[in-house]
N, C-alpha and C. Protein backbone atom coordinates (compact mmCIF):
# COMPACT_ATOMS: atom_id res chain seq x y z
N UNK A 1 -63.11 4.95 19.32
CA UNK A 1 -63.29 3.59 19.80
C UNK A 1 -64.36 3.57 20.89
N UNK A 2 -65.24 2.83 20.71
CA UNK A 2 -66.45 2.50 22.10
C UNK A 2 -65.40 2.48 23.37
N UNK A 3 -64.69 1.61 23.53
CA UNK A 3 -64.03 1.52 24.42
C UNK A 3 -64.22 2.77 25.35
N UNK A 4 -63.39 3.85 24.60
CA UNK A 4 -63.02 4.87 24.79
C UNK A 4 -64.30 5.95 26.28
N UNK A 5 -65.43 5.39 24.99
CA UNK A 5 -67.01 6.05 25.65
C UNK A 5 -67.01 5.46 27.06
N UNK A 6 -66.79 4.16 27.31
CA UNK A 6 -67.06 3.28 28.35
C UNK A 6 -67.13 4.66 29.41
N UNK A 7 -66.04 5.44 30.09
CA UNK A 7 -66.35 6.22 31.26
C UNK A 7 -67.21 7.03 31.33
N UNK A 8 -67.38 7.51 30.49
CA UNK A 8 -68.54 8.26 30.34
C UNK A 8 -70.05 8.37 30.21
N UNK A 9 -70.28 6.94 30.12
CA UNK A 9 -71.86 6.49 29.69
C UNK A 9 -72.09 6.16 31.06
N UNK A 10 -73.64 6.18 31.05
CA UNK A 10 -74.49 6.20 32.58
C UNK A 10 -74.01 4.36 32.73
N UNK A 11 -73.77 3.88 34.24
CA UNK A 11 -73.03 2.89 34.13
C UNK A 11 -74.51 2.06 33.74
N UNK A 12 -75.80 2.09 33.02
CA UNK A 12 -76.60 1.23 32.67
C UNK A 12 -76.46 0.45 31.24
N UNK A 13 -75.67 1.81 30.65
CA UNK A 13 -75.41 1.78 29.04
C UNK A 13 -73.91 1.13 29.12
N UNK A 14 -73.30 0.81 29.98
CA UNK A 14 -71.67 0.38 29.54
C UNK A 14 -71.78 -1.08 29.06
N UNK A 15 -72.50 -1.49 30.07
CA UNK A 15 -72.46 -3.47 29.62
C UNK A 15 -72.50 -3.32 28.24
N UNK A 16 -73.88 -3.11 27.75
CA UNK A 16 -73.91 -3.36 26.28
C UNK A 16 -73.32 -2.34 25.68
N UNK A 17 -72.78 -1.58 25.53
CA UNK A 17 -71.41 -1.08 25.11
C UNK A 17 -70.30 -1.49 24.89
N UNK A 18 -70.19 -2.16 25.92
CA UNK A 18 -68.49 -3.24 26.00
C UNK A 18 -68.99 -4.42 25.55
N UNK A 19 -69.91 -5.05 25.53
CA UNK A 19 -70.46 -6.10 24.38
C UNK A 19 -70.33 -5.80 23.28
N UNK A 20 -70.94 -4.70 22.54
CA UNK A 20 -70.84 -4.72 20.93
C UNK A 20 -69.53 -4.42 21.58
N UNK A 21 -68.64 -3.24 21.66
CA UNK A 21 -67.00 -3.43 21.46
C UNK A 21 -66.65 -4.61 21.42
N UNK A 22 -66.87 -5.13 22.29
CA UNK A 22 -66.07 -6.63 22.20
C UNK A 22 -66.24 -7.41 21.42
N UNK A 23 -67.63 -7.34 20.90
CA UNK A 23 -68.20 -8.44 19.37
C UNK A 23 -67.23 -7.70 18.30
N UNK A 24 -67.14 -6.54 18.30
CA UNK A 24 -66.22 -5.92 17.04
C UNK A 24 -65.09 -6.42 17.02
N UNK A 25 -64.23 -5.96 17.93
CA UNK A 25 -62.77 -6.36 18.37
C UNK A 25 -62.53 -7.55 17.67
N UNK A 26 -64.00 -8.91 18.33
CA UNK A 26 -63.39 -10.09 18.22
C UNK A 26 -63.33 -10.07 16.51
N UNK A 27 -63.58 -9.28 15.68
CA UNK A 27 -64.45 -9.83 14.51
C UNK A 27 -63.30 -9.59 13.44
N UNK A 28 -62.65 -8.56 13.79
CA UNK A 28 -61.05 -7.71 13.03
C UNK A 28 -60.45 -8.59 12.95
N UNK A 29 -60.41 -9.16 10.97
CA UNK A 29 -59.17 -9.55 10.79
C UNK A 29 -57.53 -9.51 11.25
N UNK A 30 -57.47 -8.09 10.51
CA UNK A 30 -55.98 -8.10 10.94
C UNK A 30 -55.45 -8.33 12.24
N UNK A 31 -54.81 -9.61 12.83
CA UNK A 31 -54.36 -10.17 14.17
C UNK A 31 -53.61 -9.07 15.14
N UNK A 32 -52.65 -7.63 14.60
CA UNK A 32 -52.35 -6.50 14.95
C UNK A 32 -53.33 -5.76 15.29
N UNK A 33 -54.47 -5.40 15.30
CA UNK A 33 -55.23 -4.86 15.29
C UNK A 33 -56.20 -5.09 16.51
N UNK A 34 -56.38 -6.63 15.83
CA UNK A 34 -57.48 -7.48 16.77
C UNK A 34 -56.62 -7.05 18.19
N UNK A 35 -55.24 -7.46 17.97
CA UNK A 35 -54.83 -7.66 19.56
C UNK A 35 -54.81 -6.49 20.05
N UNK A 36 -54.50 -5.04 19.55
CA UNK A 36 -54.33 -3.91 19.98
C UNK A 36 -55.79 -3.61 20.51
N UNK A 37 -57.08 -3.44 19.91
CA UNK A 37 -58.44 -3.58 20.31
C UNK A 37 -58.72 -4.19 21.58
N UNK A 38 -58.30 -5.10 21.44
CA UNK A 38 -58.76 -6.22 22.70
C UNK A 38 -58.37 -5.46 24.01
N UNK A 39 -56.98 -5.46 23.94
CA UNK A 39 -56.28 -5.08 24.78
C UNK A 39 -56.29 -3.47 26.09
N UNK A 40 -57.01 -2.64 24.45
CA UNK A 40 -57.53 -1.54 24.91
C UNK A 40 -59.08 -1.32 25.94
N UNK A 41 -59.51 -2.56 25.32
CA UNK A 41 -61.00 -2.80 26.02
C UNK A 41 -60.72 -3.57 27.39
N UNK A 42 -59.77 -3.90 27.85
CA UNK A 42 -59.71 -4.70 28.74
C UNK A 42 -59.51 -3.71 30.16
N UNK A 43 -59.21 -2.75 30.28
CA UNK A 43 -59.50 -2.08 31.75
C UNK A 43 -60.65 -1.58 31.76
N UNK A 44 -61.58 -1.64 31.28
CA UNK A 44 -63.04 -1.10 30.71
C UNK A 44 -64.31 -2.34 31.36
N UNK A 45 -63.59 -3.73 31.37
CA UNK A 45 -64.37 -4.75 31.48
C UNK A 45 -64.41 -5.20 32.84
N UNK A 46 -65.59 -6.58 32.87
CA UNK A 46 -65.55 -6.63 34.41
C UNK A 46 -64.29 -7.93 34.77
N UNK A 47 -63.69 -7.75 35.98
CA UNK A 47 -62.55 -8.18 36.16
C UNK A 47 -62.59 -9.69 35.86
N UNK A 48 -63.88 -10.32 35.88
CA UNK A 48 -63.95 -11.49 35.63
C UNK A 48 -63.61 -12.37 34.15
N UNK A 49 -64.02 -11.00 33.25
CA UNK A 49 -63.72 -11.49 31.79
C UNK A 49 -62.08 -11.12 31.43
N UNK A 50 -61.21 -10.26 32.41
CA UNK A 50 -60.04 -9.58 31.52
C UNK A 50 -59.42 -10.49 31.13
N UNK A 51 -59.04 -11.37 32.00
CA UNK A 51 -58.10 -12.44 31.69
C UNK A 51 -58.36 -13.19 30.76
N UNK A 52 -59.34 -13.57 30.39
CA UNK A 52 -59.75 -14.31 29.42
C UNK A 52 -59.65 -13.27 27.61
N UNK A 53 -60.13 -11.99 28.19
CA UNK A 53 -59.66 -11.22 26.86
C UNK A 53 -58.39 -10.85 26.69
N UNK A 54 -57.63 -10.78 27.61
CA UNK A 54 -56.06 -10.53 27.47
C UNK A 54 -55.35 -12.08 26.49
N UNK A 55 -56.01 -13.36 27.35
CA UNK A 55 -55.21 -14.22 26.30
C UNK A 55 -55.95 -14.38 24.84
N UNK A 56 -57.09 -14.08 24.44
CA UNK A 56 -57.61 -13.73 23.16
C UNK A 56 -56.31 -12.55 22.58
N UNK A 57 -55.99 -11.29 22.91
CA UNK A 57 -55.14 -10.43 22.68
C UNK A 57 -54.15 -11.23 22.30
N UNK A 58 -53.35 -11.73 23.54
CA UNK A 58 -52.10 -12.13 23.22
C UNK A 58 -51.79 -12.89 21.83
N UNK A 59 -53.41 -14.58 22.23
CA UNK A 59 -53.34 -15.06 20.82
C UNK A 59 -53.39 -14.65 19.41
N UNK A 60 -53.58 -13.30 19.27
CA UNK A 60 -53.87 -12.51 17.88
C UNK A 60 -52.43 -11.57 17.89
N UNK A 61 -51.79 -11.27 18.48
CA UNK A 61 -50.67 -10.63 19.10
C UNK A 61 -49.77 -11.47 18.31
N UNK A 62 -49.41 -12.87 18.60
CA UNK A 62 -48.59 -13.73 18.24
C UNK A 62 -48.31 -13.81 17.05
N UNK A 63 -49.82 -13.92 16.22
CA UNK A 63 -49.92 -14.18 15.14
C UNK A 63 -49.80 -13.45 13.68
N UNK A 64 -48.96 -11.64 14.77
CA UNK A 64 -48.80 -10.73 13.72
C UNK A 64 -47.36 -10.58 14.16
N UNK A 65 -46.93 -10.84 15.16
CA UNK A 65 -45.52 -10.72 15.19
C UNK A 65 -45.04 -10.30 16.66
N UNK A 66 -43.85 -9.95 16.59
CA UNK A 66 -43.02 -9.18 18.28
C UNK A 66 -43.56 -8.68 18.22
N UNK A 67 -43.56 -7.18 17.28
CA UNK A 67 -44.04 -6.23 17.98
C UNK A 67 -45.54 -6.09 18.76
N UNK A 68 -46.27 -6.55 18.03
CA UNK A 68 -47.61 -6.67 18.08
C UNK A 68 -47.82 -7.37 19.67
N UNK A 69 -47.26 -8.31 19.80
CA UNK A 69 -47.09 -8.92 21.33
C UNK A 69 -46.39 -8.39 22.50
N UNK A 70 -45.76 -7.43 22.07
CA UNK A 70 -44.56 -6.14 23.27
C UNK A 70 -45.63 -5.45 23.45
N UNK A 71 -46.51 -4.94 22.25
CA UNK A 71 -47.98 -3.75 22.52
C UNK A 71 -48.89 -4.55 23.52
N UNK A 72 -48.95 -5.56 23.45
CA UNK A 72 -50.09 -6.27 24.44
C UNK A 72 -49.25 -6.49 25.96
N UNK A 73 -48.16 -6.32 25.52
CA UNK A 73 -47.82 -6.66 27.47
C UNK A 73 -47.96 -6.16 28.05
N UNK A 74 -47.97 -4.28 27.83
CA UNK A 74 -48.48 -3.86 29.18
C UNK A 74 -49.94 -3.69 29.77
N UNK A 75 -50.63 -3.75 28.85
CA UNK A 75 -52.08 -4.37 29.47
C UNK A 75 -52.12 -5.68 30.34
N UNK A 76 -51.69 -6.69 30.05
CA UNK A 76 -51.25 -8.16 30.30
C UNK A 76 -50.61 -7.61 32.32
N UNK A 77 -49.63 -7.17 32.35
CA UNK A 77 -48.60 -6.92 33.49
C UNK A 77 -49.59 -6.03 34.57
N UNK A 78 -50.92 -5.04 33.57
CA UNK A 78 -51.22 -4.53 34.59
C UNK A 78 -52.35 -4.45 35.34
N UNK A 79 -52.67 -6.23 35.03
CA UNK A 79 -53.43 -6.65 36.01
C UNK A 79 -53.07 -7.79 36.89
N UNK A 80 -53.91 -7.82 37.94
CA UNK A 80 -53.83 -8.86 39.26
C UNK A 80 -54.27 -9.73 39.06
N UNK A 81 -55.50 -9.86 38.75
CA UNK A 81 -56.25 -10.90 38.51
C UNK A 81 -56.18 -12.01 37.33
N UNK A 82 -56.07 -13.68 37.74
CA UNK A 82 -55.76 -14.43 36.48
C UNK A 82 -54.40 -13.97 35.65
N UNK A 83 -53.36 -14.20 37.01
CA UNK A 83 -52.11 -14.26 36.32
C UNK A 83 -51.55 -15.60 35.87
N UNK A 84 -52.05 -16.35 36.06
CA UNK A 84 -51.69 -18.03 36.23
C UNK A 84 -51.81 -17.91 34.57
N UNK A 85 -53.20 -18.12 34.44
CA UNK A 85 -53.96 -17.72 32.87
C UNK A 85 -53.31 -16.88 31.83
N UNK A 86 -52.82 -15.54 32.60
CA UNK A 86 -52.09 -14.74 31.58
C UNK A 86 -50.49 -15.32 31.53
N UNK A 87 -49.92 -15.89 32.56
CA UNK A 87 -48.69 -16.19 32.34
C UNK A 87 -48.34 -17.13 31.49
N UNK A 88 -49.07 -18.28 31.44
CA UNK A 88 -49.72 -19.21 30.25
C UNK A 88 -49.53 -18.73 28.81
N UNK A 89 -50.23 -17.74 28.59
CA UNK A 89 -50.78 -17.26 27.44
C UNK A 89 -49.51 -16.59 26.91
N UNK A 90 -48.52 -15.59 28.21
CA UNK A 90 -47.58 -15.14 27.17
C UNK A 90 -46.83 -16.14 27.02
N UNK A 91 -46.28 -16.88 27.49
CA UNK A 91 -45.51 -18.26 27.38
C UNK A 91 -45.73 -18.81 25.94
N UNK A 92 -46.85 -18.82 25.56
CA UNK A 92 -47.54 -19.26 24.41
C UNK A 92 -47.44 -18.53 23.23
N UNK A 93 -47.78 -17.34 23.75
CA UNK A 93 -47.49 -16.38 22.76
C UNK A 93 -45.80 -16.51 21.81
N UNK A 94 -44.99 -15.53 22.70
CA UNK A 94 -43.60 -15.99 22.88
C UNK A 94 -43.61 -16.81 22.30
N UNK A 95 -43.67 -18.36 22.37
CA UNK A 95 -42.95 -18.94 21.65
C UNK A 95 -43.34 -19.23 20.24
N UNK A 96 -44.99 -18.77 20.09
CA UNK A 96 -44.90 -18.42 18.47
C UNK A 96 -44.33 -17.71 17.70
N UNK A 97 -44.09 -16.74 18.50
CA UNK A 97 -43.28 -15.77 17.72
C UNK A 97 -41.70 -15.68 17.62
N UNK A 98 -41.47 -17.27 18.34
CA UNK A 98 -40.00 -16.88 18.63
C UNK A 98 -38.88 -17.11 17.25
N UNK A 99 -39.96 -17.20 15.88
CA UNK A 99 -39.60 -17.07 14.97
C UNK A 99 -38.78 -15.70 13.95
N UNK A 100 -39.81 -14.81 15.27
CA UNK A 100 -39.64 -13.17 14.71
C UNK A 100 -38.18 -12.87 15.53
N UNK A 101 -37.39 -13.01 16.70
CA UNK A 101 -36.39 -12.85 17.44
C UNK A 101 -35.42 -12.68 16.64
N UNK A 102 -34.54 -11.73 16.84
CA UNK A 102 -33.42 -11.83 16.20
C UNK A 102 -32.42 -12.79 16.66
């Protein structure tokens, strides 16, 4: 996964690094996937965009099921920034899925 490269590249090469990642991410059908991607790229990014890619996550999260949305929370929990935004989003999430609940 690019993601992955992010620490390692001279910090000139990361931006556009975490751009194409992120153009990919967004591009993955499968909503499990998409959200797991996203999610992974998000301590990688600058703090200004996470929040905004965490509720992209969540929204693709929802749309494959619980589990898929339990995998995105701890990315979600372990940031500071734009909790208002993320608290929102799982709220949202959640209750799409509150079809999947036993």
């Amino acid at each position: 996964m690019l993601a992955g490269l992010a620490p390692y590249l001279p910090p000139d090469q990361r931006g556009p690094v975490l751009v194409q990642a992120l153009t990919v991410a967004t591009a993955i059908d499968w909503p499990a996937a998409r959200a797991r991607v996203l999610a992974e790229l998000v301590p990688h990014l600058p703090l200004d965009q996470r929040g905004s890619v965490l509720a992209q996550a969540l929204t693709a999260a929802s749309l494959a099921g619980r589990d898929a949305v339990i995998d995105v929370l701890p990315a979600v929990l372990s940031i500071e920034e734009g909790r208002d935004l993320l608290a929102a989003a799982v709220v949202s999430s959640l209750l799409r899925v509150q079809r999947w609940w036993p």
